[in-house]
C-alpha atoms as a PDB file:
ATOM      1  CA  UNK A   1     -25.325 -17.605  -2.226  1.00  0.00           C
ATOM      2  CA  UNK A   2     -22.956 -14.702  -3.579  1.00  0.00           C
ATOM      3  CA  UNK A   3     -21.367 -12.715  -1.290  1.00  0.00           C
ATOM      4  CA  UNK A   4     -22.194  -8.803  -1.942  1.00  0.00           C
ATOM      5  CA  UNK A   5     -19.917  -6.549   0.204  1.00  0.00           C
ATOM      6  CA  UNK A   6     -21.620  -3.514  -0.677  1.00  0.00           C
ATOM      7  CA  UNK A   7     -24.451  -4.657   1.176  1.00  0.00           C
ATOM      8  CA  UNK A   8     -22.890  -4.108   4.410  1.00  0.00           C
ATOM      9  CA  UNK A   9     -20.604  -0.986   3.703  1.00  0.00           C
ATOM     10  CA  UNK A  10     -22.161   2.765   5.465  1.00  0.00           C
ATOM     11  CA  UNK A  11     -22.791   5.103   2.687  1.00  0.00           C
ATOM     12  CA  UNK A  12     -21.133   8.031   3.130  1.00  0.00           C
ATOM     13  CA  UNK A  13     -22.727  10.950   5.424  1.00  0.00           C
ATOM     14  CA  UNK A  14     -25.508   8.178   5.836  1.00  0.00           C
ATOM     15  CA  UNK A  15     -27.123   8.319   9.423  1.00  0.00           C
ATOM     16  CA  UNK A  16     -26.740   5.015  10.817  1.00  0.00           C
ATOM     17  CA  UNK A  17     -29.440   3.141  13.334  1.00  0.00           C
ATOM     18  CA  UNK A  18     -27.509  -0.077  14.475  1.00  0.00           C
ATOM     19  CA  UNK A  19     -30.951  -1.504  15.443  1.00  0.00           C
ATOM     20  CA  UNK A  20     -31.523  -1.197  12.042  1.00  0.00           C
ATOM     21  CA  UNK A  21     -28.371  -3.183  10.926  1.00  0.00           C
ATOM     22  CA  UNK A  22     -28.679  -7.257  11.168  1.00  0.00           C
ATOM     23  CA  UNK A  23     -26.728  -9.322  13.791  1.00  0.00           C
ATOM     24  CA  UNK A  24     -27.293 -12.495  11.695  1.00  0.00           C
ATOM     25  CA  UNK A  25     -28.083 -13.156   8.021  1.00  0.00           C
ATOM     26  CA  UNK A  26     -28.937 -16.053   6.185  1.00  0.00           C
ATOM     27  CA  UNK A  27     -25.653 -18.519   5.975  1.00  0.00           C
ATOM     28  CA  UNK A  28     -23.797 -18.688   2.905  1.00  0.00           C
ATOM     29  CA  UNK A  29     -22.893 -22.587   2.816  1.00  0.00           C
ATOM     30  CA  UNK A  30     -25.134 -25.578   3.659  1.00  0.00           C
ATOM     31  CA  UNK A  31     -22.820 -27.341   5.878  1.00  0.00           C
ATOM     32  CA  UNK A  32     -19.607 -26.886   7.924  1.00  0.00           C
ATOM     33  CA  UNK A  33     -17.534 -28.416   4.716  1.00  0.00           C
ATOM     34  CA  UNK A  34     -19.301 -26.446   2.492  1.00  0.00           C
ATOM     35  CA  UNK A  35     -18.062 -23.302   4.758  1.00  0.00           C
ATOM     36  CA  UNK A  36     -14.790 -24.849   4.762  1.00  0.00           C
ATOM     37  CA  UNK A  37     -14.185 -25.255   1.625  1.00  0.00           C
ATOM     38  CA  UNK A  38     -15.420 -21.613   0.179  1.00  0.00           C
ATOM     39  CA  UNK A  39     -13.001 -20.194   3.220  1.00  0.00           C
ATOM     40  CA  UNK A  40     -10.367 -22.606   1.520  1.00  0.00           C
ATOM     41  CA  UNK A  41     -10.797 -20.644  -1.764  1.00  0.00           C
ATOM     42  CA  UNK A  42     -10.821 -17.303  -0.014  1.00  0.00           C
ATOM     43  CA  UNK A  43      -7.715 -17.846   1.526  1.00  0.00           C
ATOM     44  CA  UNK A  44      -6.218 -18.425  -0.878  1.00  0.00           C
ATOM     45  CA  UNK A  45      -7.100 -15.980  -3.481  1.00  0.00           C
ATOM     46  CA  UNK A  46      -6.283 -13.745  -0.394  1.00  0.00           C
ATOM     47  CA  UNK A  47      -2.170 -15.414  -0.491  1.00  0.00           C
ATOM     48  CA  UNK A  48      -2.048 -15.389  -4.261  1.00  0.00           C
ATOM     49  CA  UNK A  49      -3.175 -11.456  -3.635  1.00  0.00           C
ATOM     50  CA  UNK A  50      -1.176 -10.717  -1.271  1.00  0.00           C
ATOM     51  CA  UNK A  51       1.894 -12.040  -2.894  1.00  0.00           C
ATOM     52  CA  UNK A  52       0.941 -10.033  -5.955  1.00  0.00           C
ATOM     53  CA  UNK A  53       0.105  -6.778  -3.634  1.00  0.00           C
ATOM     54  CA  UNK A  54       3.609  -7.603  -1.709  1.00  0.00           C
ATOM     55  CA  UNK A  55       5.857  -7.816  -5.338  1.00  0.00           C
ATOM     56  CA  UNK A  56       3.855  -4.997  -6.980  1.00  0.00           C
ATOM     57  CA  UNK A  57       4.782  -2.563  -3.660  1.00  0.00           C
ATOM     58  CA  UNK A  58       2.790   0.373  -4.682  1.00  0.00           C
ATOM     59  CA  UNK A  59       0.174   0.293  -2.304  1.00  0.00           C
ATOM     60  CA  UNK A  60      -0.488  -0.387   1.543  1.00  0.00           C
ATOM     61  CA  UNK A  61      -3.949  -2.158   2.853  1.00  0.00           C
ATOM     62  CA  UNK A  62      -4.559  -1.072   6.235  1.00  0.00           C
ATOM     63  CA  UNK A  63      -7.458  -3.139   7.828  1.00  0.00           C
ATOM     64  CA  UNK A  64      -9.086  -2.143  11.287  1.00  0.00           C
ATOM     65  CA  UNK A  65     -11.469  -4.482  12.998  1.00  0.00           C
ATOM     66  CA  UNK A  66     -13.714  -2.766  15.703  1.00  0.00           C
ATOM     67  CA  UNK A  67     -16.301  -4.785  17.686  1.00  0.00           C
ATOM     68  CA  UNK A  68     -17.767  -5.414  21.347  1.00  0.00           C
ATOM     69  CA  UNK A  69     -16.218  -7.737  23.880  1.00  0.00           C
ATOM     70  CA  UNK A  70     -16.511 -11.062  22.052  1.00  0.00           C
ATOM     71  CA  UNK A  71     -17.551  -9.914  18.770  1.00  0.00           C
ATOM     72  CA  UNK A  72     -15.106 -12.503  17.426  1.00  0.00           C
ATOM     73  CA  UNK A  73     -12.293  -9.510  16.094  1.00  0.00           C
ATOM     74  CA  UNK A  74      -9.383 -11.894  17.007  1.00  0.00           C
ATOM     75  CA  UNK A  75     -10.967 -15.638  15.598  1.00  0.00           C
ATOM     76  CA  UNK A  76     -11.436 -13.231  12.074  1.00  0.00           C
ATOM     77  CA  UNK A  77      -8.220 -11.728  12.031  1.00  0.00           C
ATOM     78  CA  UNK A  78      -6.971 -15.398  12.926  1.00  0.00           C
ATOM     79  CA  UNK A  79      -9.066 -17.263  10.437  1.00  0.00           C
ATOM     80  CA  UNK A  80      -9.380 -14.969   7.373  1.00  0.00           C
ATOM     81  CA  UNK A  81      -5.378 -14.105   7.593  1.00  0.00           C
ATOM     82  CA  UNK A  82      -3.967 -17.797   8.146  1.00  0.00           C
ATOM     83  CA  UNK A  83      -3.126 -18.019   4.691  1.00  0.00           C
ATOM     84  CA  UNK A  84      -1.314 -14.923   3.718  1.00  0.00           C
ATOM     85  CA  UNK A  85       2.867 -14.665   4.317  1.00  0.00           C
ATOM     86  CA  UNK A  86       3.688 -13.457   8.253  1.00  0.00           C
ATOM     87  CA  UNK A  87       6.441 -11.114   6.096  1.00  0.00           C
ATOM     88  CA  UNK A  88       3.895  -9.379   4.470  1.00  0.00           C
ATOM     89  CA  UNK A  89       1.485  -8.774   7.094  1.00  0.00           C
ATOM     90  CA  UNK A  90       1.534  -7.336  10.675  1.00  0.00           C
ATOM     91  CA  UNK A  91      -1.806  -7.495  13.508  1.00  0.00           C
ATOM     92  CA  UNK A  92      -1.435  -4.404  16.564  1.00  0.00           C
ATOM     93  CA  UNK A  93      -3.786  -4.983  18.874  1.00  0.00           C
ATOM     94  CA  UNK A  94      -4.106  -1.812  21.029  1.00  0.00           C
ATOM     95  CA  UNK A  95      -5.442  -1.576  24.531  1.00  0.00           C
ATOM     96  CA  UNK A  96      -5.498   1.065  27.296  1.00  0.00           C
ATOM     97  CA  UNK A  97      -2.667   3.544  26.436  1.00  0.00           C
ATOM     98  CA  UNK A  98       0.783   3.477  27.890  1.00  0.00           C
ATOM     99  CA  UNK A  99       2.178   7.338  29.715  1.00  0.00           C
ATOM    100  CA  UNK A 100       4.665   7.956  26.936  1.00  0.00           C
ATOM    101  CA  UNK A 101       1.220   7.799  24.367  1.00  0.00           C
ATOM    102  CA  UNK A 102      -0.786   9.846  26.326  1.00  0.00           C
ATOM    103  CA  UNK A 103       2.657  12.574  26.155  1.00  0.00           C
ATOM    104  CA  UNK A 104       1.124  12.896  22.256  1.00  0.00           C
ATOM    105  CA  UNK A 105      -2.035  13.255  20.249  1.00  0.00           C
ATOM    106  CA  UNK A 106      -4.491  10.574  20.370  1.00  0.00           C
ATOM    107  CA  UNK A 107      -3.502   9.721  16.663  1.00  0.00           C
ATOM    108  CA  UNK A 108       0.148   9.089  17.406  1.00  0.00           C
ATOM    109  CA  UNK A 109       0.465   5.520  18.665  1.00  0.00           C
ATOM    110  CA  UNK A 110      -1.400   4.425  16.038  1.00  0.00           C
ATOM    111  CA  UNK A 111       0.256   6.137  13.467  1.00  0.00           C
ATOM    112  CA  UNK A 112       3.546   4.282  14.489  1.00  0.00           C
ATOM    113  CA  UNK A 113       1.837   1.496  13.039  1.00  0.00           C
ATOM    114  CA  UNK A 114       0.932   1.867  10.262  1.00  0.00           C
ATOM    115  CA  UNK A 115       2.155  -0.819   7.201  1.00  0.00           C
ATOM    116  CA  UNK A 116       4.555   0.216   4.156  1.00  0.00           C
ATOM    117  CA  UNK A 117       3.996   0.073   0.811  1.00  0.00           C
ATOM    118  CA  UNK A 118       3.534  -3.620  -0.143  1.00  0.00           C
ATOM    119  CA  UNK A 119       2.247  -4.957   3.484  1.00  0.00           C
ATOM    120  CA  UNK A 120      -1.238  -5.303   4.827  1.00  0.00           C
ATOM    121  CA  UNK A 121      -1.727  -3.617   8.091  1.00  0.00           C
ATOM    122  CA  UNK A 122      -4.160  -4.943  11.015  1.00  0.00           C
ATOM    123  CA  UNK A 123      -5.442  -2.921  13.412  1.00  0.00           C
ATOM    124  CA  UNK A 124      -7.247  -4.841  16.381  1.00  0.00           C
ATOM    125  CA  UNK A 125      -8.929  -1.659  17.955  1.00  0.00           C
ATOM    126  CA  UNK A 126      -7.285   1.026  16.817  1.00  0.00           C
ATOM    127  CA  UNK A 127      -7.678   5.089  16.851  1.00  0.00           C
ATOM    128  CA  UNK A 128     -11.409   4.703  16.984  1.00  0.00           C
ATOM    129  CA  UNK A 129     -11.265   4.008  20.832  1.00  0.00           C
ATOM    130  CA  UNK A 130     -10.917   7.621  21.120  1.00  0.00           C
ATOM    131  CA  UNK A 131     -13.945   8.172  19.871  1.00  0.00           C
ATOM    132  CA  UNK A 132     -15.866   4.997  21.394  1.00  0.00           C
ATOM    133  CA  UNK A 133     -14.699   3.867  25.197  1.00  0.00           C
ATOM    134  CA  UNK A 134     -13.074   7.819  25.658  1.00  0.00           C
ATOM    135  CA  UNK A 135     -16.820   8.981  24.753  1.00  0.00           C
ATOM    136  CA  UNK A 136     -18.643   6.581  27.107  1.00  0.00           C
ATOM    137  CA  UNK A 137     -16.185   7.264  29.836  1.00  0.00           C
ATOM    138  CA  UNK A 138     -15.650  10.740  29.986  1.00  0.00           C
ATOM    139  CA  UNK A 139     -13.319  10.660  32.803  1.00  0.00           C
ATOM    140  CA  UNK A 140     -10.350   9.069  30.602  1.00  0.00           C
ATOM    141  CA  UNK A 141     -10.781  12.136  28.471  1.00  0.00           C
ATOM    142  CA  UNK A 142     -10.020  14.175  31.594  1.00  0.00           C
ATOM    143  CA  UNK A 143      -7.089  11.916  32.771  1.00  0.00           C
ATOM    144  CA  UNK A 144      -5.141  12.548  28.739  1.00  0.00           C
ATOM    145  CA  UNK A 145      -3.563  15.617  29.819  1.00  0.00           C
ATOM    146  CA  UNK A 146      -5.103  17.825  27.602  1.00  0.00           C
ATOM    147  CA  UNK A 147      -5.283  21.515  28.222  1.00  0.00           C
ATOM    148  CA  UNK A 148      -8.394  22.270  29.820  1.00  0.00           C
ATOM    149  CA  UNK A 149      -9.871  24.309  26.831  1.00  0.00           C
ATOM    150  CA  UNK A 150      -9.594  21.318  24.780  1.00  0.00           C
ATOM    151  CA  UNK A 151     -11.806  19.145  26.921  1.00  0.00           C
ATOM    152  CA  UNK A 152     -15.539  20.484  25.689  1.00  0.00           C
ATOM    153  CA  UNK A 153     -17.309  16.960  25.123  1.00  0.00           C
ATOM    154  CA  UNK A 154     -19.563  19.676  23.193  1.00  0.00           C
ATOM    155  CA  UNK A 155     -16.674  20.019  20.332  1.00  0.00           C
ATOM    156  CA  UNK A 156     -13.993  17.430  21.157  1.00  0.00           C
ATOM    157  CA  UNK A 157     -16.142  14.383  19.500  1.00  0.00           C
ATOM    158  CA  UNK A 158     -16.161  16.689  16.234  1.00  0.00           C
ATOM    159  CA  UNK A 159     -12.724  17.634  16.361  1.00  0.00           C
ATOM    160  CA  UNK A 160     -11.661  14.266  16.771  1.00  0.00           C
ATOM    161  CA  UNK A 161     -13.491  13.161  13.426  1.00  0.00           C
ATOM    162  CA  UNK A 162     -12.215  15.284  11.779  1.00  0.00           C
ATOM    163  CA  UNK A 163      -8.717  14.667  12.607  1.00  0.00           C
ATOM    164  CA  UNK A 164      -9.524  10.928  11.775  1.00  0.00           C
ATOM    165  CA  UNK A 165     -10.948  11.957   8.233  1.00  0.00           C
ATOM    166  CA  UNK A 166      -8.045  14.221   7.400  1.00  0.00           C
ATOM    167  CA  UNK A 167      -5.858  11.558   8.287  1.00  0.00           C
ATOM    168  CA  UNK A 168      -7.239   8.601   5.902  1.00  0.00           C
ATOM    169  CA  UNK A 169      -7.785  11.370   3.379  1.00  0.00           C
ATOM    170  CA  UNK A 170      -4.206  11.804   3.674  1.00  0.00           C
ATOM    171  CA  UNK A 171      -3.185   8.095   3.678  1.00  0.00           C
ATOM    172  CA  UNK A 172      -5.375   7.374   0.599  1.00  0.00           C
ATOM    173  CA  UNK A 173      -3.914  10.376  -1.731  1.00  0.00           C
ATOM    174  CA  UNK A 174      -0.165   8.309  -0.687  1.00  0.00           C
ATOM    175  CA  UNK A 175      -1.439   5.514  -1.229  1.00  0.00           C
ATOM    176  CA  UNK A 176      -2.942   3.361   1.614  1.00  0.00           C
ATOM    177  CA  UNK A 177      -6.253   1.588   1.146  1.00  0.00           C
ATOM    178  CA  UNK A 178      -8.270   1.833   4.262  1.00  0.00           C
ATOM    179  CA  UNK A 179     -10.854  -1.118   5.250  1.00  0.00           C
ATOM    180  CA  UNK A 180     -12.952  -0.903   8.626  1.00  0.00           C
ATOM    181  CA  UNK A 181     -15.228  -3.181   9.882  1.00  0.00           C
ATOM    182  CA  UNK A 182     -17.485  -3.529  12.806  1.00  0.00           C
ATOM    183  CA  UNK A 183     -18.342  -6.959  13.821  1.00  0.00           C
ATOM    184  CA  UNK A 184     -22.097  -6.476  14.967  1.00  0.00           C
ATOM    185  CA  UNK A 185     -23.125  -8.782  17.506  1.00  0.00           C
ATOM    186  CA  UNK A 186     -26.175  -8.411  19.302  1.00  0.00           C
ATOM    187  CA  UNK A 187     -26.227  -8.039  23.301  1.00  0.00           C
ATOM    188  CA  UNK A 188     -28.126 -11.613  23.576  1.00  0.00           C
ATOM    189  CA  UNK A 189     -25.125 -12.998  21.822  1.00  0.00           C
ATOM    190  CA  UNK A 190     -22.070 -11.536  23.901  1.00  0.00           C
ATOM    191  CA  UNK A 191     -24.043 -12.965  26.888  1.00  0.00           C
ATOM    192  CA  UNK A 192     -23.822 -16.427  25.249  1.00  0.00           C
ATOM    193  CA  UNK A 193     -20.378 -16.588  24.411  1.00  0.00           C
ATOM    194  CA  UNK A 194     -19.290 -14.805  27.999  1.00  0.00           C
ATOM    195  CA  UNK A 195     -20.700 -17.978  29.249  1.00  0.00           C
ATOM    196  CA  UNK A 196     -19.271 -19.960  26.822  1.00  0.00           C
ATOM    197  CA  UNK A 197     -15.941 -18.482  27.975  1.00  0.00           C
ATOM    198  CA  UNK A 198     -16.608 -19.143  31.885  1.00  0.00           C
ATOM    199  CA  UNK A 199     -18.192 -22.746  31.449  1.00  0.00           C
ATOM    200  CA  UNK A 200     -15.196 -23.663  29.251  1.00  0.00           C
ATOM    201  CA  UNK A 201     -11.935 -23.894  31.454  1.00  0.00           C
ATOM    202  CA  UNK A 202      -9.528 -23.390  28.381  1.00  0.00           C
ATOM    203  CA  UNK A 203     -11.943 -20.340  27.468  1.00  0.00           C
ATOM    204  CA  UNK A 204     -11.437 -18.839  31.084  1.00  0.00           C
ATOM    205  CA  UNK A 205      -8.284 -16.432  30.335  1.00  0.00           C
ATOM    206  CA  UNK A 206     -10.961 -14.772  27.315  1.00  0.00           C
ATOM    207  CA  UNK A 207     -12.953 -13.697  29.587  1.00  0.00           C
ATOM    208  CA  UNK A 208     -12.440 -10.690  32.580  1.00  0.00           C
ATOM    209  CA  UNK A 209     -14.912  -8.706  35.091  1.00  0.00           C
ATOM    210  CA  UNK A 210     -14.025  -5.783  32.529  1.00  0.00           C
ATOM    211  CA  UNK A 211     -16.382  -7.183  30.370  1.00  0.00           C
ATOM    212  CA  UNK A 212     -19.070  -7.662  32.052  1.00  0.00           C
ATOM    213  CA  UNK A 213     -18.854  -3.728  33.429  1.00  0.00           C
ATOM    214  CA  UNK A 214     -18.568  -2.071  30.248  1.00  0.00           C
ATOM    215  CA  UNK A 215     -21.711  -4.447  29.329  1.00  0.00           C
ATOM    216  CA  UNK A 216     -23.904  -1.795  30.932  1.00  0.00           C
ATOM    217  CA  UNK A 217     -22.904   0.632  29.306  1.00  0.00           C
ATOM    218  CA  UNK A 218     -24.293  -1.496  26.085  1.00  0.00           C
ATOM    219  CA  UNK A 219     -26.720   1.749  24.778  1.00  0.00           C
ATOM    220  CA  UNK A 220     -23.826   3.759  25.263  1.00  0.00           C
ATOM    221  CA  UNK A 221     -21.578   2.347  23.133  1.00  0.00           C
ATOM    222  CA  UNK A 222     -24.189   1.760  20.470  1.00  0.00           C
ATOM    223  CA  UNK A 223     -24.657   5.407  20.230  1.00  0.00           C
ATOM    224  CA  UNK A 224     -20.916   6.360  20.059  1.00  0.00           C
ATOM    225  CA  UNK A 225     -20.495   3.893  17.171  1.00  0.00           C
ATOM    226  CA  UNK A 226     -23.103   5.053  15.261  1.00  0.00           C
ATOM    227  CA  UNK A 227     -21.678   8.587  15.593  1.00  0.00           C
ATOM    228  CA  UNK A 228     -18.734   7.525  14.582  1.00  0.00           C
ATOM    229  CA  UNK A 229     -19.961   5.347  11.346  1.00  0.00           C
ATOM    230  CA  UNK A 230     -21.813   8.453  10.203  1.00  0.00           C
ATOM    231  CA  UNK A 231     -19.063  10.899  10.208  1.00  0.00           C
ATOM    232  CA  UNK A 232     -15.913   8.946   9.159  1.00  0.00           C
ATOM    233  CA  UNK A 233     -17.345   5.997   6.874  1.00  0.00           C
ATOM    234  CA  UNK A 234     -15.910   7.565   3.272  1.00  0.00           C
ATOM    235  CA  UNK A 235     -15.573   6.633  -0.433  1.00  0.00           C
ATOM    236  CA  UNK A 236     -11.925   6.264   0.283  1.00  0.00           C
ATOM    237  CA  UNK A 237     -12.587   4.522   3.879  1.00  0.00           C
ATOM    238  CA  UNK A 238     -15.793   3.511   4.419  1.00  0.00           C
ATOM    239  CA  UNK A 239     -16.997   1.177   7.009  1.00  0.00           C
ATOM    240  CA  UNK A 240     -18.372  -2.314   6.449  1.00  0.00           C
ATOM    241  CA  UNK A 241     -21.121  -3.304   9.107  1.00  0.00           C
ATOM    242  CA  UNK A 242     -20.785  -6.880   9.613  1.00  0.00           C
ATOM    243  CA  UNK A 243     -23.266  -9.164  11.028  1.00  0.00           C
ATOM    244  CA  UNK A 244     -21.302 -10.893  13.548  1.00  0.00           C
ATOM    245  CA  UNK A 245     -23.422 -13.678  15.363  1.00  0.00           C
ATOM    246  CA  UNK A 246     -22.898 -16.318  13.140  1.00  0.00           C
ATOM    247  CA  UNK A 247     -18.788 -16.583  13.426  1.00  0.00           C
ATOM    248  CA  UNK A 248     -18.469 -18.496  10.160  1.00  0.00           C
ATOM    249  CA  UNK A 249     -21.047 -16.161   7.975  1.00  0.00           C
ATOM    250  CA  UNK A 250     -18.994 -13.094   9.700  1.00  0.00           C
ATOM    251  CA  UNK A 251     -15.601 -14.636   8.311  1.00  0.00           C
ATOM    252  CA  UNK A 252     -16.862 -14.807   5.031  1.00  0.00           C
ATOM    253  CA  UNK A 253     -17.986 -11.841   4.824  1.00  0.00           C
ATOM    254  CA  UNK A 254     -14.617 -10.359   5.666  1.00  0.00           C
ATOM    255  CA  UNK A 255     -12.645 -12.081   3.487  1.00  0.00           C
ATOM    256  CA  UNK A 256     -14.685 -11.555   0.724  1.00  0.00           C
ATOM    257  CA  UNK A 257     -14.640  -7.521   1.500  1.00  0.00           C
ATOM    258  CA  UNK A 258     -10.590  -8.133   1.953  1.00  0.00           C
ATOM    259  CA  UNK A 259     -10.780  -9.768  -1.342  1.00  0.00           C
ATOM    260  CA  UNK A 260     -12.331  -7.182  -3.696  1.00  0.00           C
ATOM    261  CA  UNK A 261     -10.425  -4.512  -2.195  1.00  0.00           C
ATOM    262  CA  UNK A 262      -7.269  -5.827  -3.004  1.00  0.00           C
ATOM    263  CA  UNK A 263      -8.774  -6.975  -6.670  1.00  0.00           C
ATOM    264  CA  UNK A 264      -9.526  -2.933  -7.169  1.00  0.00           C
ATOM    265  CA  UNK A 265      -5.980  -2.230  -6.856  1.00  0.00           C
ATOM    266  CA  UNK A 266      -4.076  -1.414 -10.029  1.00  0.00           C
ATOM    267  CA  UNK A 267      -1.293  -3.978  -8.867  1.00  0.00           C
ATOM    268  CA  UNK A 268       1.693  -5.993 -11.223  1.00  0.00           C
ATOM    269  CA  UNK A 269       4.565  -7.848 -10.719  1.00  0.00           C
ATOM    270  CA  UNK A 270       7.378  -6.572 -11.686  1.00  0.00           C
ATOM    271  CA  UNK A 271       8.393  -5.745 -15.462  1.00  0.00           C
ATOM    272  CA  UNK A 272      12.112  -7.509 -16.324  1.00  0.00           C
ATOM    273  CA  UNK A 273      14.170  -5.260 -18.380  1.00  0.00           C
ATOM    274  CA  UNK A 274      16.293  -6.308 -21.673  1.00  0.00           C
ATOM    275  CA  UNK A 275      19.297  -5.894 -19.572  1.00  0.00           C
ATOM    276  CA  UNK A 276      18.227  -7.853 -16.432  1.00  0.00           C
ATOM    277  CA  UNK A 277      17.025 -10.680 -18.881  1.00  0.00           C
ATOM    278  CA  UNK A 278      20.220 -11.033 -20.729  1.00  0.00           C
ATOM    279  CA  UNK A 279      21.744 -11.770 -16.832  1.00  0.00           C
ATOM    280  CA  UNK A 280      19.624 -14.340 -16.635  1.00  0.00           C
ATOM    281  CA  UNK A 281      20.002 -15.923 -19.331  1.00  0.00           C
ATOM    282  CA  UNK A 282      23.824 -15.946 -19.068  1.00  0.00           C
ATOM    283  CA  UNK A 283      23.309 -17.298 -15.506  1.00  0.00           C
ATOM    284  CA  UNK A 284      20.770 -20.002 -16.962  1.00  0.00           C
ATOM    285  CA  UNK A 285      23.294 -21.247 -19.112  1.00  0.00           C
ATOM    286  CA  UNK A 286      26.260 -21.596 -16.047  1.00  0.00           C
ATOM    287  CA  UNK A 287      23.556 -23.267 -14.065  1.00  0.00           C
ATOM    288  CA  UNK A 288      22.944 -25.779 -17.742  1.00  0.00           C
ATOM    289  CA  UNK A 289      26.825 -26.925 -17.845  1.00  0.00           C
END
């Protein structure tokens, strides 16, 4: 079966019902070394890519995974990216924010981040938490610092997406391509693979009482991400909504998204001038005697 991106990407402005949205698809490949073999090729079209996207250093690929508590964001990231050069390529994972972020705007640490011209970019979580976990949980909103005319839940959530549009609007006119994907795994899944993680002794440090609180606030979250999918999935960014309970179909998925973006892009290696090839040459020939 062909992989077709665009199946999974949110159309811009489109209102988005993640009930709606599939968990689990048909599988791609027969057999484990079927699926082992196509992820083979992926990678590495995805090194031979990224070596051209690296030499060429005219653009930046900035890729942000989003997903529930064992959506399988790190075992992507891990599996899809094995294959590309660690010098080209940097994963920030980013968690509850430290005092000296909360001293800025909620764009700032992230910001910091962000990969140069010629490197891919990975954002495990990312600015979007300030529009997902700050929107279920209120109360972190009210513990930011903020001045207390800024705090209206009514306008904040709208403010916020906006600031998060202007900035990949800005990134994209300098040159930063912009991939985001949600890993969507159903609730009946996450409660699999928690127990997974506490019957499995070498699975045990996954897996914290965290988790299993911010499971109630399932609906919640739901709702938050489908606000946010509606008004910040672009032309220039859009969001891909990946069906995330098969781990395997999920990584394919990914990679092939990773893949076409980076085909898209208007990318060479560099052109050798008369001058620079005459130095070789004369170097060729010392290196001939």
């Amino acid at each position: 079966m062909t992989i077709h991106p665009k199946t999974f990407r949110v159309a811009p402005g489109k209102r988005v019902n993640l009930n709606r949205w599939p968990t689990l698809v048909d599988p791609y490949c027969k057999s484990k070394k079927q699926y082992m073999e196509l992820l083979h090729q992926h990678m590495e079209k995805l090194s031979s890519l990224q070596n051209l996207h690296y030499a060429s250093n005219k653009y930046a690929l900035l890729l942000i995974f989003q997903g529930m508590d064992a959506a399988g964001k790190d075992g992507a990231i891990r599996h899809v990216m094995s294959g590309v050069n660690p010098e080209g390529c940097e994963v920030f994972s980013f968690k509850q924010p430290s005092p000296e972020e909360l001293e800025h705007d909620f764009l700032w640490r992230t910001t910091n981040r962000l990969p140069e011209r010629g490197r891919i970019g990975i954002f495990n979580r990312s600015y979007y938490e300030e529009v997902l976990v700050v929107r279920v949980h209120p109360e972190i909103l009210r513990s930011q610092g903020l001045p207390e005319e800024l705090c209206d839940e009514k306008d904040i959530w709208e403010q916020r997406y906006h600031s998060i549009r202007d900035l990949e609007e800005h990134l994209h006119r300098n040159g930063t391509r912009i991939v985001k994907i949600f890993l969507h795994i159903s609730r009946e899944e996450q409660r699999k693979r928690f127990l997974e993680r506490i019957n499995e002794p070498d699975k045990n440090w996954k897996f914290s009482t965290s988790d299993i609180h911010e499971r109630k606030y399932w609906k919640h979250y739901m709702s938050a991400y489908e606000g946010g999918f509606q008004a910040t999935s672009t032309h220039h960014a859009p969001w891909y909504i990946v069906p995330a309970d098969d781990k395997e179909n999920a990584r394919l998925i990914v990679s092939q998204i990773i893949l076409d973006v980076l085909e898209g892009l208007k990318m060479a290696y560099p052109k050798t001038t008369a001058k620079r090839r005459l130095e070789l040459e004369a170097i060729k020939k010392q290196l001939a005697k």
